[in-house]
N, C-alpha and C. Protein backbone atom coordinates (compact mmCIF):
# COMPACT_ATOMS: atom_id res chain seq x y z
N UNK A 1 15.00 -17.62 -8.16
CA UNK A 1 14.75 -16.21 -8.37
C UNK A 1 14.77 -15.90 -9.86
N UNK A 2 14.09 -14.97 -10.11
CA UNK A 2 13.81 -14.81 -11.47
C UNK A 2 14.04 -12.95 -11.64
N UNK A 3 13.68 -12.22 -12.79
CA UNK A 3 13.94 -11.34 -13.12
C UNK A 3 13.01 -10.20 -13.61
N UNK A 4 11.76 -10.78 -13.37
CA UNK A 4 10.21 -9.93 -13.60
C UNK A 4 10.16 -9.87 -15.24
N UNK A 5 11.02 -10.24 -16.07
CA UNK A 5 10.64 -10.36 -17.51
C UNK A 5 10.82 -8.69 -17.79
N UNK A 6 10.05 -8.35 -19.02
CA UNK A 6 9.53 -7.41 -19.27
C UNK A 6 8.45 -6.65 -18.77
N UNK A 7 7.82 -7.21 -17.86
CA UNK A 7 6.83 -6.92 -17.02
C UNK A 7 7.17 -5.39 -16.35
N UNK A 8 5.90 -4.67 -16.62
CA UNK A 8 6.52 -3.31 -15.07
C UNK A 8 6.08 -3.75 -14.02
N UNK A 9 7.23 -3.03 -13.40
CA UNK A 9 7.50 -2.99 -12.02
C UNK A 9 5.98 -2.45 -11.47
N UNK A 10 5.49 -2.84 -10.41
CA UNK A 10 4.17 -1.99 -9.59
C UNK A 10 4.49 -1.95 -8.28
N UNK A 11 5.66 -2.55 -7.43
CA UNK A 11 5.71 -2.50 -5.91
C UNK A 11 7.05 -2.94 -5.36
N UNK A 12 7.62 -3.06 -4.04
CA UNK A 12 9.06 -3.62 -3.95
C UNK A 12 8.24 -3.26 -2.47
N UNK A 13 9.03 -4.34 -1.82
CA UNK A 13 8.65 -4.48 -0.47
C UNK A 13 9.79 -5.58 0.48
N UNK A 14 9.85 -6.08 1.46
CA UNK A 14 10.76 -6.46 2.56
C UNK A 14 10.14 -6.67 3.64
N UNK A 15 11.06 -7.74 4.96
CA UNK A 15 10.70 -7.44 5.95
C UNK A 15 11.57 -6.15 7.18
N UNK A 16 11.52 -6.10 8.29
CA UNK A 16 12.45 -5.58 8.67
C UNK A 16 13.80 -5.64 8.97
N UNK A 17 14.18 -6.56 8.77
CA UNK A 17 15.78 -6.71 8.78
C UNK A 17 16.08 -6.68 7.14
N UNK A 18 15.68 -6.44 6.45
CA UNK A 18 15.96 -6.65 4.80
C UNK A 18 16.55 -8.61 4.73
N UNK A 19 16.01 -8.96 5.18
CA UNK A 19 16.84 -10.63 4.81
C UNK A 19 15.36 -11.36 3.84
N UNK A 20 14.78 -10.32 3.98
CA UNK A 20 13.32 -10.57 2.26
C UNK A 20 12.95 -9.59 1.65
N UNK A 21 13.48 -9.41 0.75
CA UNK A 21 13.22 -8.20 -0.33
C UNK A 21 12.48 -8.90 -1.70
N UNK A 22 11.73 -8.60 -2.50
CA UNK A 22 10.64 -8.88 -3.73
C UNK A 22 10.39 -8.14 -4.04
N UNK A 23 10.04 -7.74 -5.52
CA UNK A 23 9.31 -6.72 -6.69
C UNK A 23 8.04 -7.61 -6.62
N UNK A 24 7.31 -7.04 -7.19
CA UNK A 24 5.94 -7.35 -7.75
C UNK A 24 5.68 -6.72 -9.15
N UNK A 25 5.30 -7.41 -10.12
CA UNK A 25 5.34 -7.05 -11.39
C UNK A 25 3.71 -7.23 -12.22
N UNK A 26 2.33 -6.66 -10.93
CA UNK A 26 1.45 -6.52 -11.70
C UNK A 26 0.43 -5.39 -10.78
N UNK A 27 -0.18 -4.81 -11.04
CA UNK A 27 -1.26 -4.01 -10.19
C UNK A 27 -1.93 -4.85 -8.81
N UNK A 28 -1.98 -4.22 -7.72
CA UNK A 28 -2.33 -4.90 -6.64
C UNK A 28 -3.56 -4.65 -6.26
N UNK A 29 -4.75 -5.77 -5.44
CA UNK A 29 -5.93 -5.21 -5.26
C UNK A 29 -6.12 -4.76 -4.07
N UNK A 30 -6.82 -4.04 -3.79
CA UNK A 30 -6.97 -3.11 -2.55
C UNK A 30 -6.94 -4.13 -1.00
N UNK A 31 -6.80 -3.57 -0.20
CA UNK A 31 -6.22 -4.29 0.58
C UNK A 31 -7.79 -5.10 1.71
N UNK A 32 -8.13 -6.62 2.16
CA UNK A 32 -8.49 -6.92 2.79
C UNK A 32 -8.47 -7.12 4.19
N UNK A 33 -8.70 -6.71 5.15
CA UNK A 33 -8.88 -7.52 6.44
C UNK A 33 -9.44 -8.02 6.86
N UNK A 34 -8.47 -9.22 7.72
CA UNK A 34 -9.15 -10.58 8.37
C UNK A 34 -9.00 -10.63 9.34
N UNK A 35 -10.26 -10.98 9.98
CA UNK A 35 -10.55 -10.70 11.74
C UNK A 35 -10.43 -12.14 12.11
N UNK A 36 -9.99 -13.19 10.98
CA UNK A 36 -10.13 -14.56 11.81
C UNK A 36 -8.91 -14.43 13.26
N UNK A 37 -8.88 -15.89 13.92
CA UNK A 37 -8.04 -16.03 14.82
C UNK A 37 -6.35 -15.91 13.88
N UNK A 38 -6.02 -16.58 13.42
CA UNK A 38 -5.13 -17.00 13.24
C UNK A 38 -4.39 -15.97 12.67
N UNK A 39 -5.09 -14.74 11.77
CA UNK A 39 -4.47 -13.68 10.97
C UNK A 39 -4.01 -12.77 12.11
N UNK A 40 -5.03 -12.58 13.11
CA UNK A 40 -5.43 -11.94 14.40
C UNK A 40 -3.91 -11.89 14.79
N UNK A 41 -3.49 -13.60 15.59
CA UNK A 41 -2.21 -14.07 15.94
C UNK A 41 -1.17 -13.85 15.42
N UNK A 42 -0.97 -14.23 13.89
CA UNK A 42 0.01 -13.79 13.27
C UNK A 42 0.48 -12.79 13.21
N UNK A 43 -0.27 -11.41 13.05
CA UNK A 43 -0.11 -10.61 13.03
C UNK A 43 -0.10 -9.20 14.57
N UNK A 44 -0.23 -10.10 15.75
CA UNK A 44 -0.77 -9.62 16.75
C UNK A 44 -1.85 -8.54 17.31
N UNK A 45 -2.81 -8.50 15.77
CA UNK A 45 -3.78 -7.35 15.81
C UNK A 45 -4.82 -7.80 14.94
N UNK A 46 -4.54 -6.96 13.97
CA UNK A 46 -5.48 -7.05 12.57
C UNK A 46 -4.46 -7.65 11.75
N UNK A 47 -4.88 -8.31 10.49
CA UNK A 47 -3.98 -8.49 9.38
C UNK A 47 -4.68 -8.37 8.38
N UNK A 48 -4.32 -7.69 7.39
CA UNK A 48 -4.99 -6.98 6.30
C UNK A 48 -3.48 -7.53 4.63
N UNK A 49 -4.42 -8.05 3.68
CA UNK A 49 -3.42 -8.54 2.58
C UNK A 49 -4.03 -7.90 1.03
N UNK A 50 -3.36 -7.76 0.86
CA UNK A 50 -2.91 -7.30 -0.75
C UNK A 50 -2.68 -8.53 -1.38
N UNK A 51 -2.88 -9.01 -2.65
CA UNK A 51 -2.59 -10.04 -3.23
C UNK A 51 -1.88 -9.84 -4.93
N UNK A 52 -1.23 -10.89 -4.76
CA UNK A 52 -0.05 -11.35 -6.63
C UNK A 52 -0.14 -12.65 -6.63
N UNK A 53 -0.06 -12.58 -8.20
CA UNK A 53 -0.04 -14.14 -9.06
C UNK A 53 1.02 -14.35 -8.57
N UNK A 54 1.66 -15.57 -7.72
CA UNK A 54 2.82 -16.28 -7.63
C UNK A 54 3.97 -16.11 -8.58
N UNK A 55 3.57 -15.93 -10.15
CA UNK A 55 4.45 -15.71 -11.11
C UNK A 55 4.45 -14.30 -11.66
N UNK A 56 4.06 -13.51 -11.01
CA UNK A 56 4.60 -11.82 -10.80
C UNK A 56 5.17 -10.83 -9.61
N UNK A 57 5.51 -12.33 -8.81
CA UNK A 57 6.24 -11.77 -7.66
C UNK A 57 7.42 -12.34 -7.69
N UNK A 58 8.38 -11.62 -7.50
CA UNK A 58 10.09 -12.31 -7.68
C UNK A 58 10.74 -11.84 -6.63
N UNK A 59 10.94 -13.11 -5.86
CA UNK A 59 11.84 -12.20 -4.97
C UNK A 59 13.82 -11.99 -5.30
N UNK A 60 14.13 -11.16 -4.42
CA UNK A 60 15.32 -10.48 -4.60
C UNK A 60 16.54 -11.27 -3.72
N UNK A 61 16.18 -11.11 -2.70
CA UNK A 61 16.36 -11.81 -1.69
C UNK A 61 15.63 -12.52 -0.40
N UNK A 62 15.63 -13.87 -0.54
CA UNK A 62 14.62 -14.62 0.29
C UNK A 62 15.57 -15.54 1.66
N UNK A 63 16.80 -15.15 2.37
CA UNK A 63 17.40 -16.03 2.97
C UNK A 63 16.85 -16.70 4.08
N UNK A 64 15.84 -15.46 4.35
CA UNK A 64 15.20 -15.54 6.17
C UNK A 64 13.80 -16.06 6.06
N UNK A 65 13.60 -16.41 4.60
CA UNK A 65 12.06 -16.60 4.14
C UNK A 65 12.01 -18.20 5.27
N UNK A 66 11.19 -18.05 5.57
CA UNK A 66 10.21 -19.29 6.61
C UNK A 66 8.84 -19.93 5.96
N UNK A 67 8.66 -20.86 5.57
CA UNK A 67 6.76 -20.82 5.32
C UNK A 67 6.45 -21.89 6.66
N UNK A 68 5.75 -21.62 7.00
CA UNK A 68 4.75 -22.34 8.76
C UNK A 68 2.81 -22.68 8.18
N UNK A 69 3.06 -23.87 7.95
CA UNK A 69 1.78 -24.70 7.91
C UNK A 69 0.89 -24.12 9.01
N UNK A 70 -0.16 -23.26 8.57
CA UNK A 70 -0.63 -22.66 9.59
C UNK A 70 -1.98 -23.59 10.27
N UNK A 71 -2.49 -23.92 8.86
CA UNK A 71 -3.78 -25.01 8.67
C UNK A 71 -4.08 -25.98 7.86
N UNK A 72 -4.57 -27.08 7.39
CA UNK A 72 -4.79 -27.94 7.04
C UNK A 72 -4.25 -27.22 5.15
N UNK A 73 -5.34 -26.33 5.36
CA UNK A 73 -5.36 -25.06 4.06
C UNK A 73 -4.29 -24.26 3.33
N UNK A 74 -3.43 -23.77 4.38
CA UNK A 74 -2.93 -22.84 4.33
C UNK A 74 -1.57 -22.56 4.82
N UNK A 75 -0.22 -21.55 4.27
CA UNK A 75 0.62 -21.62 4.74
C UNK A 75 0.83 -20.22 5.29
N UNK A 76 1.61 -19.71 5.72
CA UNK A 76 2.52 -18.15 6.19
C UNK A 76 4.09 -18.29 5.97
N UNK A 77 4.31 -17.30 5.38
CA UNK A 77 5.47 -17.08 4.85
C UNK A 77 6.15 -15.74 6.31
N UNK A 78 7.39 -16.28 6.72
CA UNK A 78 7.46 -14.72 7.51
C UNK A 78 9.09 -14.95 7.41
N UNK A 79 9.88 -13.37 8.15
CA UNK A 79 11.28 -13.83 8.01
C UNK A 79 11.74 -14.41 9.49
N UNK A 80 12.75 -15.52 9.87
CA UNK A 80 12.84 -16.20 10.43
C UNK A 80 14.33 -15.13 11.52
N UNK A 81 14.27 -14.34 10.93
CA UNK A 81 15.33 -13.01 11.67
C UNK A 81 14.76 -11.97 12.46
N UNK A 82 13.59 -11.30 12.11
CA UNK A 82 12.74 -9.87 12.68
C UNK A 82 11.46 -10.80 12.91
N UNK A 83 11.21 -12.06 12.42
CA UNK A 83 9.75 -11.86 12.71
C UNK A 83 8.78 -11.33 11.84
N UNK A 84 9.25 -10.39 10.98
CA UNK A 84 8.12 -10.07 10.31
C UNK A 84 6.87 -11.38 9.57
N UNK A 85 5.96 -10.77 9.76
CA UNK A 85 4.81 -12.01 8.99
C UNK A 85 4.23 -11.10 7.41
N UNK A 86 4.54 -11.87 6.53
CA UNK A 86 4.33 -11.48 5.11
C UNK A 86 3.56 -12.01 4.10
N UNK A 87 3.65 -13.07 3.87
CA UNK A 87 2.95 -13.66 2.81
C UNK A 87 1.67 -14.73 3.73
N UNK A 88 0.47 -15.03 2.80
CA UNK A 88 -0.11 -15.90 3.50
C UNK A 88 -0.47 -16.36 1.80
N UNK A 89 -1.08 -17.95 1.55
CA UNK A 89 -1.52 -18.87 0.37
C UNK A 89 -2.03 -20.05 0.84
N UNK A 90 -2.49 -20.23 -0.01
CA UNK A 90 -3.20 -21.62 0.20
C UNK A 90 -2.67 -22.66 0.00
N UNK A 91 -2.14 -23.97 0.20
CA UNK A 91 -1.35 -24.60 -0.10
C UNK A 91 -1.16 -25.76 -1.65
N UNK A 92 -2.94 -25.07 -1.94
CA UNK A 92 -3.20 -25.76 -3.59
C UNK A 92 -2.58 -24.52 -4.70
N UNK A 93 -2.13 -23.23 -3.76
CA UNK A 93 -1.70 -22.80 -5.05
C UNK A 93 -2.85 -21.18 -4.91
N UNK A 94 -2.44 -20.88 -5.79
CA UNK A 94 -3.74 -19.57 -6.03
C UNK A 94 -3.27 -18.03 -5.78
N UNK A 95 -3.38 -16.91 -5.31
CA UNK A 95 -3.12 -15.56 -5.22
C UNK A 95 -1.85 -15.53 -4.13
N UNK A 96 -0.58 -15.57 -4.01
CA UNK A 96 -0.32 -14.56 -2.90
C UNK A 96 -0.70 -13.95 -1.87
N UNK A 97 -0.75 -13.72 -0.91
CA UNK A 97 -1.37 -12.62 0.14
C UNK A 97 -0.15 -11.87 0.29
N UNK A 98 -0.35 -10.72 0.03
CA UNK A 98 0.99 -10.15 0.62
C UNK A 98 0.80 -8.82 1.90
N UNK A 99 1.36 -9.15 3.21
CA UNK A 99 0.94 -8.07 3.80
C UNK A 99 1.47 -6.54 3.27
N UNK A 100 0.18 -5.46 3.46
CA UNK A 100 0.83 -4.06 3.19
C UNK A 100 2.00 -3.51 3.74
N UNK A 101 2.12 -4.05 4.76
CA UNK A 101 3.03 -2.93 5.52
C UNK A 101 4.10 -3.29 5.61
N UNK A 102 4.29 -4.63 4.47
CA UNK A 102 5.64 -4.93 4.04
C UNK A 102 6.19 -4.48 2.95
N UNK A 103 5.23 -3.54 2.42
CA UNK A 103 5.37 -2.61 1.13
C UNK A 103 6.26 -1.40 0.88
N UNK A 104 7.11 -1.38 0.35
CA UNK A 104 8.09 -0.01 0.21
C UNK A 104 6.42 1.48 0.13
N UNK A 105 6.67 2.48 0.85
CA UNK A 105 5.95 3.08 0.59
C UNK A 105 6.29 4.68 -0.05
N UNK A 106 5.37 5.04 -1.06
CA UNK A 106 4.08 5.03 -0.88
C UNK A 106 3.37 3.61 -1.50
N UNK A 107 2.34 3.26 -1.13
CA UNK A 107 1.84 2.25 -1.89
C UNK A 107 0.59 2.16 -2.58
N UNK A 108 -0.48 2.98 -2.38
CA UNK A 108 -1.05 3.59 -3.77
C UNK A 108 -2.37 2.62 -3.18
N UNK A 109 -2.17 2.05 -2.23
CA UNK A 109 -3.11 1.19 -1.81
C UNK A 109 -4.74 1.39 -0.85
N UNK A 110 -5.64 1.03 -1.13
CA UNK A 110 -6.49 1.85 -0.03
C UNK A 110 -7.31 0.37 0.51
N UNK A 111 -7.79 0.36 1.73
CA UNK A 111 -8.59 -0.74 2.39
C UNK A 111 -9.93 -1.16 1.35
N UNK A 112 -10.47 -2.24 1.15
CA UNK A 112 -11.74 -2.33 0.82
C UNK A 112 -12.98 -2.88 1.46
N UNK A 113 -12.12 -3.59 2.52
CA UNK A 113 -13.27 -4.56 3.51
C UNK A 113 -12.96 -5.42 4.20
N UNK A 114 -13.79 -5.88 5.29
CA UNK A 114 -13.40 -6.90 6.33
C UNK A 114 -14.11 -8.06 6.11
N UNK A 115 -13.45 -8.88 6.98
CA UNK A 115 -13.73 -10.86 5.99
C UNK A 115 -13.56 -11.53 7.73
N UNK A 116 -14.32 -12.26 7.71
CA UNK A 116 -14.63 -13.18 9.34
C UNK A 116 -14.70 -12.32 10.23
N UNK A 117 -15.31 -11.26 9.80
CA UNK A 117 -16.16 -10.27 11.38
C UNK A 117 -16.82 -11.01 12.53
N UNK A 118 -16.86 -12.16 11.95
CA UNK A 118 -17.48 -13.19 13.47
C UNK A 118 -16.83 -13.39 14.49
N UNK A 119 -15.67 -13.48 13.60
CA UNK A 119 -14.15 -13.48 14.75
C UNK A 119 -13.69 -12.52 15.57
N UNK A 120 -14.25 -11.19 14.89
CA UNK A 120 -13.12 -10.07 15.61
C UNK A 120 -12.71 -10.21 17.08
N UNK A 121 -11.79 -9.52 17.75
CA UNK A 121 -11.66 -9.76 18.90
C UNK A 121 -12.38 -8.82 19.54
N UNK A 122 -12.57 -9.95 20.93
CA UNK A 122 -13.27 -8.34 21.56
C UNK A 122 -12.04 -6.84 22.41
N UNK A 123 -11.65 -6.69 21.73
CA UNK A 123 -10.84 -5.35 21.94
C UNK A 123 -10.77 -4.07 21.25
N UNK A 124 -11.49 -4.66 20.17
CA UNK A 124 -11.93 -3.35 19.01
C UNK A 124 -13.12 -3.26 18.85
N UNK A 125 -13.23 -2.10 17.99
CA UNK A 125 -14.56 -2.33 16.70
C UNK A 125 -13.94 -1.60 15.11
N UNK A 126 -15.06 -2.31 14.69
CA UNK A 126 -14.93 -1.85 13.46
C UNK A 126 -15.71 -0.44 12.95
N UNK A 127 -15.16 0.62 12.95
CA UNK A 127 -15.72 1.51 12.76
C UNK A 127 -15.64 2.23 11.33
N UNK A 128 -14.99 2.12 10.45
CA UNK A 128 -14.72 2.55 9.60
C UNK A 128 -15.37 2.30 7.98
N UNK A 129 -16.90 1.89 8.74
CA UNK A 129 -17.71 2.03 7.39
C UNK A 129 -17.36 1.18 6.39
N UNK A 130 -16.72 0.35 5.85
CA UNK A 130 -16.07 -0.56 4.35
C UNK A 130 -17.17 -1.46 5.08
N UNK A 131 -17.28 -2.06 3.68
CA UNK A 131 -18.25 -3.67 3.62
C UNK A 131 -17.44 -4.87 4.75
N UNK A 132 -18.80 -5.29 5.27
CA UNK A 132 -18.13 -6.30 6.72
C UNK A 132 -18.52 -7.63 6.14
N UNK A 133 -17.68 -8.79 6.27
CA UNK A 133 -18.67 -10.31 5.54
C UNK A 133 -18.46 -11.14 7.02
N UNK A 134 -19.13 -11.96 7.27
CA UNK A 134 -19.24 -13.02 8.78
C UNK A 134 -17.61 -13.68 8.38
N UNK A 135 -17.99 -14.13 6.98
CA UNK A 135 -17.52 -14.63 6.77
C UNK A 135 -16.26 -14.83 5.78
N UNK A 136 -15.57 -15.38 4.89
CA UNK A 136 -15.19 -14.68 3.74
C UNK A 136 -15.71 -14.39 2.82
N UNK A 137 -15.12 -12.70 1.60
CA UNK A 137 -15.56 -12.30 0.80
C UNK A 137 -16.48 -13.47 -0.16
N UNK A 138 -17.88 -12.89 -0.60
CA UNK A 138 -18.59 -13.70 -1.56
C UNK A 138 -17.97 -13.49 -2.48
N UNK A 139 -18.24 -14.85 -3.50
CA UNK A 139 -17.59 -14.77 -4.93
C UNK A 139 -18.26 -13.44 -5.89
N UNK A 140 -19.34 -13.12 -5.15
CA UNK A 140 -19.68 -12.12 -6.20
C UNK A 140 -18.81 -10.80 -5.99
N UNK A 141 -18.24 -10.68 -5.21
CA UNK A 141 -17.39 -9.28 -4.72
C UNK A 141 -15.88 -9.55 -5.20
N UNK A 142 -15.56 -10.92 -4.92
CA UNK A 142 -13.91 -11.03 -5.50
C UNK A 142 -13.11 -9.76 -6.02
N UNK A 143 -12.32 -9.17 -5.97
CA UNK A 143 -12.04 -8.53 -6.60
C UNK A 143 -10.38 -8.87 -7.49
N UNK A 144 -10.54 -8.57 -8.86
CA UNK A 144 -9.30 -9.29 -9.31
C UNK A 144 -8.17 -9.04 -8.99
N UNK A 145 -7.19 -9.46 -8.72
CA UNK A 145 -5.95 -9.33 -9.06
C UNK A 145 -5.10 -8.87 -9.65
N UNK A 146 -5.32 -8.93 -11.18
CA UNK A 146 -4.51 -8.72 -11.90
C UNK A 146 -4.73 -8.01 -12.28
């Protein structure tokens, strides 16, 4: 655990039992959802992520922190007490995922778009107008991070 530097503060978030608490110490990008299976599962619905540089997120307290090899790719971070599901990364490294609604609120955050619409389940739709991709976001849309 570390101490966010001099960095400002932009977020503080947890799961529900508080046994994972973290600051975030840079501007967050608007929030994605992923209709694949597995986000679907994890999350028992939709799962939609916010993302941080690995080295502007500090956590506070991590006792209940879990990470679960989800895919060849990829890990999930959740707390191993409530259940909550929180973080998702890649396992080479790269952005954070952090779910929203593990976010102290208000969170200043607004949706921007959906990613593996091929997947959705059939129990919804997507109605809400934001940009839809089959697949994941193109590199030309990325939106930064930092």
């Amino acid at each position: 655990m570390s101490d966010g530097g001099d960095k400002k503060l932009h977020a503080k978030g947890g799961c529900l039992c508080g046994g994972i608490r973290f600051e975030i110490y840079q501007p967050l990008r608007p929030v994605v959802v992923c209709h694949c299976k597995q986000c679907r599962q994890t999350a028992g619905y939709l799962n939609g992520f916010t993302v941080a540089l690995p080295e502007n997120l500090v956590f506070i307290k991590d006792d209940t922190l879990t990470w679960f090899e989800s895919s060849v790719e990829a890990k999930r971070g959740f707390c191993n007490t409530c259940g909550s599901s929180i973080f998702w990364t890649e396992k080479k490294g790269g952005n954070m995922g952090i779910a929203p609604a593990s976010l102290d609120e208000p969170t200043g955050l607004e949706t921007a778009r959906h990613i593996f619409t091929e997947f959705a389940g059939d129990y919804y739709e997507i109605t809400d107008g934001l940009p839809q991709y089959l697949q994941g976001t193109p590199p030309h849309v990325i939106l930064d991070s930092t």
